[in-house]
Protein backbone atom coordinates (compact mmCIF):
# COMPACT_ATOMS: atom_id res chain seq x y z
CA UNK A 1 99.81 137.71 109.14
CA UNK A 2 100.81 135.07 111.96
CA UNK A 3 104.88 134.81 112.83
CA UNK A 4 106.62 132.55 111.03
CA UNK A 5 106.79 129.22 111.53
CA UNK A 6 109.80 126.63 111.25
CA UNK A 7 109.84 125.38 107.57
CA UNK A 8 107.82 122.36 106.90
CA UNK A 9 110.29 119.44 106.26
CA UNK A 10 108.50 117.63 103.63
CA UNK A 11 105.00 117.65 101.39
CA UNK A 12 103.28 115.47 104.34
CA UNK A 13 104.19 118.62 106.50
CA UNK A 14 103.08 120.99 104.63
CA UNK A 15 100.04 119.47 103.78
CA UNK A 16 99.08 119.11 106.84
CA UNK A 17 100.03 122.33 108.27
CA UNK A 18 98.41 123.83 105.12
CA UNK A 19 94.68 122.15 105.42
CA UNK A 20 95.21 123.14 109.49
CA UNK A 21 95.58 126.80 108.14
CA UNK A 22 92.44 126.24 105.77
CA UNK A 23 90.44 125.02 108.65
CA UNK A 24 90.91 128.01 110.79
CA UNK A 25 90.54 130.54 108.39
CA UNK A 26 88.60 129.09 105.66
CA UNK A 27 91.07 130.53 102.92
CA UNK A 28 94.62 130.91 102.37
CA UNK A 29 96.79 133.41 99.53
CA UNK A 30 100.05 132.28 98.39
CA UNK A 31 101.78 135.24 100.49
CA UNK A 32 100.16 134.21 103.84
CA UNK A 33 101.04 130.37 102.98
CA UNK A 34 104.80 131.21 102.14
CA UNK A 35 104.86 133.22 105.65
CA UNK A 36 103.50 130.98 107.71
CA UNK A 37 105.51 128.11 106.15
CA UNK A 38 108.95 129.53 105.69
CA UNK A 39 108.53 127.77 101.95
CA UNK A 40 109.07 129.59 98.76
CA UNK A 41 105.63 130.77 96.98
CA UNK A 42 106.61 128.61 93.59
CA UNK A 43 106.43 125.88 96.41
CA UNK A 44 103.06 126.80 97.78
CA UNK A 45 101.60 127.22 94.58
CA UNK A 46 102.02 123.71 94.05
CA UNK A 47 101.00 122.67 96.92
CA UNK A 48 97.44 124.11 96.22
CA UNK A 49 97.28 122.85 93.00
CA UNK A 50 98.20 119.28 94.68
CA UNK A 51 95.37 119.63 97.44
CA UNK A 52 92.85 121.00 94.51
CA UNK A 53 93.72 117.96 92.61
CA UNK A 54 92.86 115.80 95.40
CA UNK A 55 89.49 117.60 96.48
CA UNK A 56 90.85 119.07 99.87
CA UNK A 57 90.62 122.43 98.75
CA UNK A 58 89.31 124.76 96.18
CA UNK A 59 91.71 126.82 93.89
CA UNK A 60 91.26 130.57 93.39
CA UNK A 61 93.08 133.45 91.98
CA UNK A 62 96.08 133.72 94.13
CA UNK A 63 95.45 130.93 97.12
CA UNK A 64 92.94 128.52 97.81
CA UNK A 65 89.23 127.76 99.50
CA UNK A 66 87.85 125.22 102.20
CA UNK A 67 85.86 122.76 100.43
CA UNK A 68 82.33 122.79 101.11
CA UNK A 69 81.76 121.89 104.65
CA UNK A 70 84.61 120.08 105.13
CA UNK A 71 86.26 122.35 107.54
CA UNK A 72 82.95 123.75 109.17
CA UNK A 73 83.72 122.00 112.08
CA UNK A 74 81.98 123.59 115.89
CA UNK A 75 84.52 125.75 117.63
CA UNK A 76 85.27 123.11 120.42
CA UNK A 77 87.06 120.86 117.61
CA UNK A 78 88.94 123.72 115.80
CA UNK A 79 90.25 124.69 119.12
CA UNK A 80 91.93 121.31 119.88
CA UNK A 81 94.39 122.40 116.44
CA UNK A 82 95.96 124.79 119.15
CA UNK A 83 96.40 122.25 121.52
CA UNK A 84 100.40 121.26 120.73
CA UNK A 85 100.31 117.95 122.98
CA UNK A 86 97.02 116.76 120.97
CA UNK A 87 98.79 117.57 117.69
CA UNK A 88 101.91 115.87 118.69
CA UNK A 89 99.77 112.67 119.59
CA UNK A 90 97.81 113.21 116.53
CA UNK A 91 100.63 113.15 114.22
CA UNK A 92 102.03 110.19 115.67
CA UNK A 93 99.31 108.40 115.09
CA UNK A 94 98.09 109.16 112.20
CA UNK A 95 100.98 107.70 110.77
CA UNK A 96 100.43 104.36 112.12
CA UNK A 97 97.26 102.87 110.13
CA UNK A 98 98.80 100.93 106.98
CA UNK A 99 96.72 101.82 103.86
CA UNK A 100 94.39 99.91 102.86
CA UNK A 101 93.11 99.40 106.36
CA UNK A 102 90.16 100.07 108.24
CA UNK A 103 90.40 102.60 111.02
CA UNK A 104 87.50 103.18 113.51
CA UNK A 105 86.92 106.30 115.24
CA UNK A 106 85.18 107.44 118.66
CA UNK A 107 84.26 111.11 119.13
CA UNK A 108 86.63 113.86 121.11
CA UNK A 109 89.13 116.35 120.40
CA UNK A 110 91.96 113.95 120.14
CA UNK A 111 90.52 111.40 117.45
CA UNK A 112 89.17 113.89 115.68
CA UNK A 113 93.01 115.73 115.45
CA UNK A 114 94.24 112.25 114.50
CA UNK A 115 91.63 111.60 112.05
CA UNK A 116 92.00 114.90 110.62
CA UNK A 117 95.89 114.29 110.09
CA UNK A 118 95.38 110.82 108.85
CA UNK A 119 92.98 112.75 105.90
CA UNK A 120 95.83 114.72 105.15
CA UNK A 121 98.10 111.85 104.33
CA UNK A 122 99.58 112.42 100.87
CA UNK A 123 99.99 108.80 100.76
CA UNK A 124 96.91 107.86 100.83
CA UNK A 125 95.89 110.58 98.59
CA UNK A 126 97.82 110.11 95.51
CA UNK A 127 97.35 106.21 96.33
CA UNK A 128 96.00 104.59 92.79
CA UNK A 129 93.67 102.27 95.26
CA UNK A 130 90.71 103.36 96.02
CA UNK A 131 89.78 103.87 98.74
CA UNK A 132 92.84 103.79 100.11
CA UNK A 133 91.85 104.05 103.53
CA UNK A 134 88.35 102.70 104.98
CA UNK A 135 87.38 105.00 107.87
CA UNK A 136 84.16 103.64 110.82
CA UNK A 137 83.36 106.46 112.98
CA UNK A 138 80.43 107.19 115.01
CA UNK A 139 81.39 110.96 115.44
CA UNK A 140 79.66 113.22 113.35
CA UNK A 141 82.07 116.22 112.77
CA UNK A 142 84.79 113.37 112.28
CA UNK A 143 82.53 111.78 109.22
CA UNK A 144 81.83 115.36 108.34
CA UNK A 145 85.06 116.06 107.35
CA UNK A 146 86.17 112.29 105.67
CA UNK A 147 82.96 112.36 103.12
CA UNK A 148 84.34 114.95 101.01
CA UNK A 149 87.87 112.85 100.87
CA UNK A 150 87.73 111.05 97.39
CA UNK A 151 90.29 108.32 98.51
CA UNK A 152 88.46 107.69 101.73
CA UNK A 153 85.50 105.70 102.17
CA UNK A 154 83.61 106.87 104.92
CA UNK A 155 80.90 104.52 107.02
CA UNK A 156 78.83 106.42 109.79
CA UNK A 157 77.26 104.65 112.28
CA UNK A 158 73.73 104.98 113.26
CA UNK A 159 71.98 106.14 116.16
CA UNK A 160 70.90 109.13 118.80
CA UNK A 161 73.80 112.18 118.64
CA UNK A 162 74.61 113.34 121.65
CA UNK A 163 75.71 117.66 121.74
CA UNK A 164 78.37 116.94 124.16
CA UNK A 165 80.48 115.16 121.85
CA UNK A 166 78.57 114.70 118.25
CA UNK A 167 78.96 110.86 119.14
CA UNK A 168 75.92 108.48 117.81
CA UNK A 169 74.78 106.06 120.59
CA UNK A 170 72.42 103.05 121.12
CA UNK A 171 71.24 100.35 119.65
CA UNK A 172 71.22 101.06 115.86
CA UNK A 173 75.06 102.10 116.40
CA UNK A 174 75.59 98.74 117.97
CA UNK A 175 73.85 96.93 115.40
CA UNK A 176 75.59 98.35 112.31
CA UNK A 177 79.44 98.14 114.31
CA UNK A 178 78.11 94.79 115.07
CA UNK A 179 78.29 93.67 111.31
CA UNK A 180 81.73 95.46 110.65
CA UNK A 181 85.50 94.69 111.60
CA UNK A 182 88.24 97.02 111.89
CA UNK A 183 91.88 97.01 111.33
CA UNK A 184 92.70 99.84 114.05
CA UNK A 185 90.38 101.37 116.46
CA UNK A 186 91.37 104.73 117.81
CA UNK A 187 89.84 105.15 120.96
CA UNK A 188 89.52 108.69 123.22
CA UNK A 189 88.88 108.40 126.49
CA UNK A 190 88.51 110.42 129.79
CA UNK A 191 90.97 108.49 131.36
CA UNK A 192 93.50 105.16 131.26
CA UNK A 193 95.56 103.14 133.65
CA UNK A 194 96.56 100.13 134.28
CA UNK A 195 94.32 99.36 136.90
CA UNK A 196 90.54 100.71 135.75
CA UNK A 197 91.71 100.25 132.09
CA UNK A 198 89.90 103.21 129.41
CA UNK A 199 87.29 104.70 130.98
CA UNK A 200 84.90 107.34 130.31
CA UNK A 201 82.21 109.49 131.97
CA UNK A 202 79.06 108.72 130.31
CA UNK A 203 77.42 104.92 130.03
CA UNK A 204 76.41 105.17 126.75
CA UNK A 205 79.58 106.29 125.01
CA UNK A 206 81.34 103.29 126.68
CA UNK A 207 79.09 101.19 125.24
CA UNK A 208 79.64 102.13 121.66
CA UNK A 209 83.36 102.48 122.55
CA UNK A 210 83.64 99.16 123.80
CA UNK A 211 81.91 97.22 120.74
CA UNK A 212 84.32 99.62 118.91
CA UNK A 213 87.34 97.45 120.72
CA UNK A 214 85.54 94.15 120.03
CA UNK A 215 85.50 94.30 116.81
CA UNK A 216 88.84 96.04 116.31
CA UNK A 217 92.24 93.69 115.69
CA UNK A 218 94.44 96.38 117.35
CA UNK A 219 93.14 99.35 119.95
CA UNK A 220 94.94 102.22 120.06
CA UNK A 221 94.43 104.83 123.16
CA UNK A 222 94.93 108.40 122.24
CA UNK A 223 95.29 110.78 125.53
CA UNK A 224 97.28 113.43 126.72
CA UNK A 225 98.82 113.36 129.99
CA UNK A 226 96.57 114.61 132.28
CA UNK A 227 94.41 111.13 131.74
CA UNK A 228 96.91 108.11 132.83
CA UNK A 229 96.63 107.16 135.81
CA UNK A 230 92.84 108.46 136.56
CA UNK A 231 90.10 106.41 136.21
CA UNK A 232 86.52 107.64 134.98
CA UNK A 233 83.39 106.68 135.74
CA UNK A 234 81.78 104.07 132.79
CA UNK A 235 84.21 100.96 131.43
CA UNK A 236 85.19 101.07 127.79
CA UNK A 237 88.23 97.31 128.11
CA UNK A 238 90.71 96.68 130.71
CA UNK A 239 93.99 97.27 129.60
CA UNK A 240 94.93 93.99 128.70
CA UNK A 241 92.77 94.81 125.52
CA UNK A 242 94.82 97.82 124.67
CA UNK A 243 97.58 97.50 122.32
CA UNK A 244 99.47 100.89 122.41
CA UNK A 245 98.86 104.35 124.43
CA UNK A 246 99.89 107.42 122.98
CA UNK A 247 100.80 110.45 125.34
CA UNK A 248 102.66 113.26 125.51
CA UNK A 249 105.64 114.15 127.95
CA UNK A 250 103.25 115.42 130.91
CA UNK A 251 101.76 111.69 131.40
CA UNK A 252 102.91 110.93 135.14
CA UNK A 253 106.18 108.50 134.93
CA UNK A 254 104.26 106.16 137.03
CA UNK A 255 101.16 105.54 135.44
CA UNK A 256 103.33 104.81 132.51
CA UNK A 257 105.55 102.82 133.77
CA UNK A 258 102.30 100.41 135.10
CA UNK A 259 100.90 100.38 131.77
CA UNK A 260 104.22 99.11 130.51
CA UNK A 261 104.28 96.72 133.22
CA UNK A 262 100.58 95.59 132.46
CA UNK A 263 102.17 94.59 128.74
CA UNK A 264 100.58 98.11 127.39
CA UNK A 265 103.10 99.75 124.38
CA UNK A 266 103.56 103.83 125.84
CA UNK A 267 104.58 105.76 123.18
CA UNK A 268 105.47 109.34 124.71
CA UNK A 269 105.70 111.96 122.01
């Protein structure tokens, strides 16, 4: 049984904190809900019956199941749910993308904890459109886990994965983003400052990465701390073509307060 947690304020909470549960452990009783939680086990039991309705889980006698692959994710990305600045960045910014829209994704721990939260919008999943959210990623556990969301419409790009972070490269990944626009593109990166602008290490990623900004209305940076103010090795835009950065407290005042200066929004969470 893990220690109890502060009770969930809302659904949205709960939800999310729920399918984060599922994800680790691959099923969840009513008791061990209620614990972790702090909610009541009438409470809970909705909940699941909610999140069954919508496909995110499978109901059982007395708790629920991960849905089919959904949350058979490589240990690398179930370890960045532990990771409290990436979850506070995730959070934020899941809540950002109107619905309706269409969100694009690049690979790493930190898109893939905001695209898991965004997934987890009840919102979007009692929305009567469908879908209600149009999601471009090419990531492969990210599209892994939107496919089996009925009121998300998934489109995976093309092209050669690489193991280090199940991103698709090259030329047919170029030419299908090519043909596409996005709302919102939620960009990871190795590092981000005003100077170098989002950077990462390898050549190939920051080619995908930066078609991905192209053909996006509105870039968002995702990055904890550690990254402003560094610069890596391979160009992804300048940061005159970011709109917002989204950070957590341990981002050096400094590097912020250039990327403010540079006309970069810093949201610190």
């Amino acid at each position: 049984m893990t220690a109890r947690q502060p009770r969930a304020a809302d659904r949205g909470s709960r939800w999310s904190t729920l399918l984060g549960l599922l994800a680790e452990r691959g099923r969840l009783s009513v008791a061990e809900a209620s614990e972790s939680l702090g909610a009541s086990e009438a409470t809970i039991r909705r909940d699941f019956g909610d999140l069954a309705a919508q496909q995110l889980a499978t109901r059982t006698h007395g708790g629920i199941v991960a849905t089919a692959v959904a949350y058979d994710l490589p240990a690398r990305y179930k370890a960045a749910g532990s990771d409290s600045a990436k979850e506070r960045i995730a959070t934020y910014a899941a809540d950002l993308p109107k619905e309706g829209s269409v969100v694009g994704f690049n690979g790493g721990t930190t898109t893939s904890a905001v695209a898991r939260r965004l997934a987890a919008r009840p919102d979007l999943a009692m929305s009567p459109t469908r879908p209600a959210i149009t999601v471009v990623t090419n990531a492969l556990n990210i599209a892994t886990e939107m496919v089996l969301r009925p009121f998300v419409r998934c489109v995976s790009l093309g092209g050669v994965a690489r193991p280090e972070s199940y991103e698709l490269t090259g030329p047919l990944a170029s030419m299908v983003l090519g043909e596409l626009w996005l709302d919102t593109a939620v960009i990871g990166v190795d590092a981000v400052s005003a100077q170098a602008g989002a950077t990462c290490q390898h050549e190939g990623e920051a080619s995908i990465n930066s078609l991905m900004v192209e053909r996006a209305e509105r870039v968002m940076v995702v990055a904890t701390g550690d990254k402003l103010g560094a610069r890596a090795f391979a160009l992804i835009c300048p940061a005159s073509r970011i709109d917002v950065v989204i950070t957590d407290e341990s981002a050096d005042p400094a590097a912020v307060t250039d990327l403010r200066a540079a006309g970069v929004t810093v949201e610190v969470v």
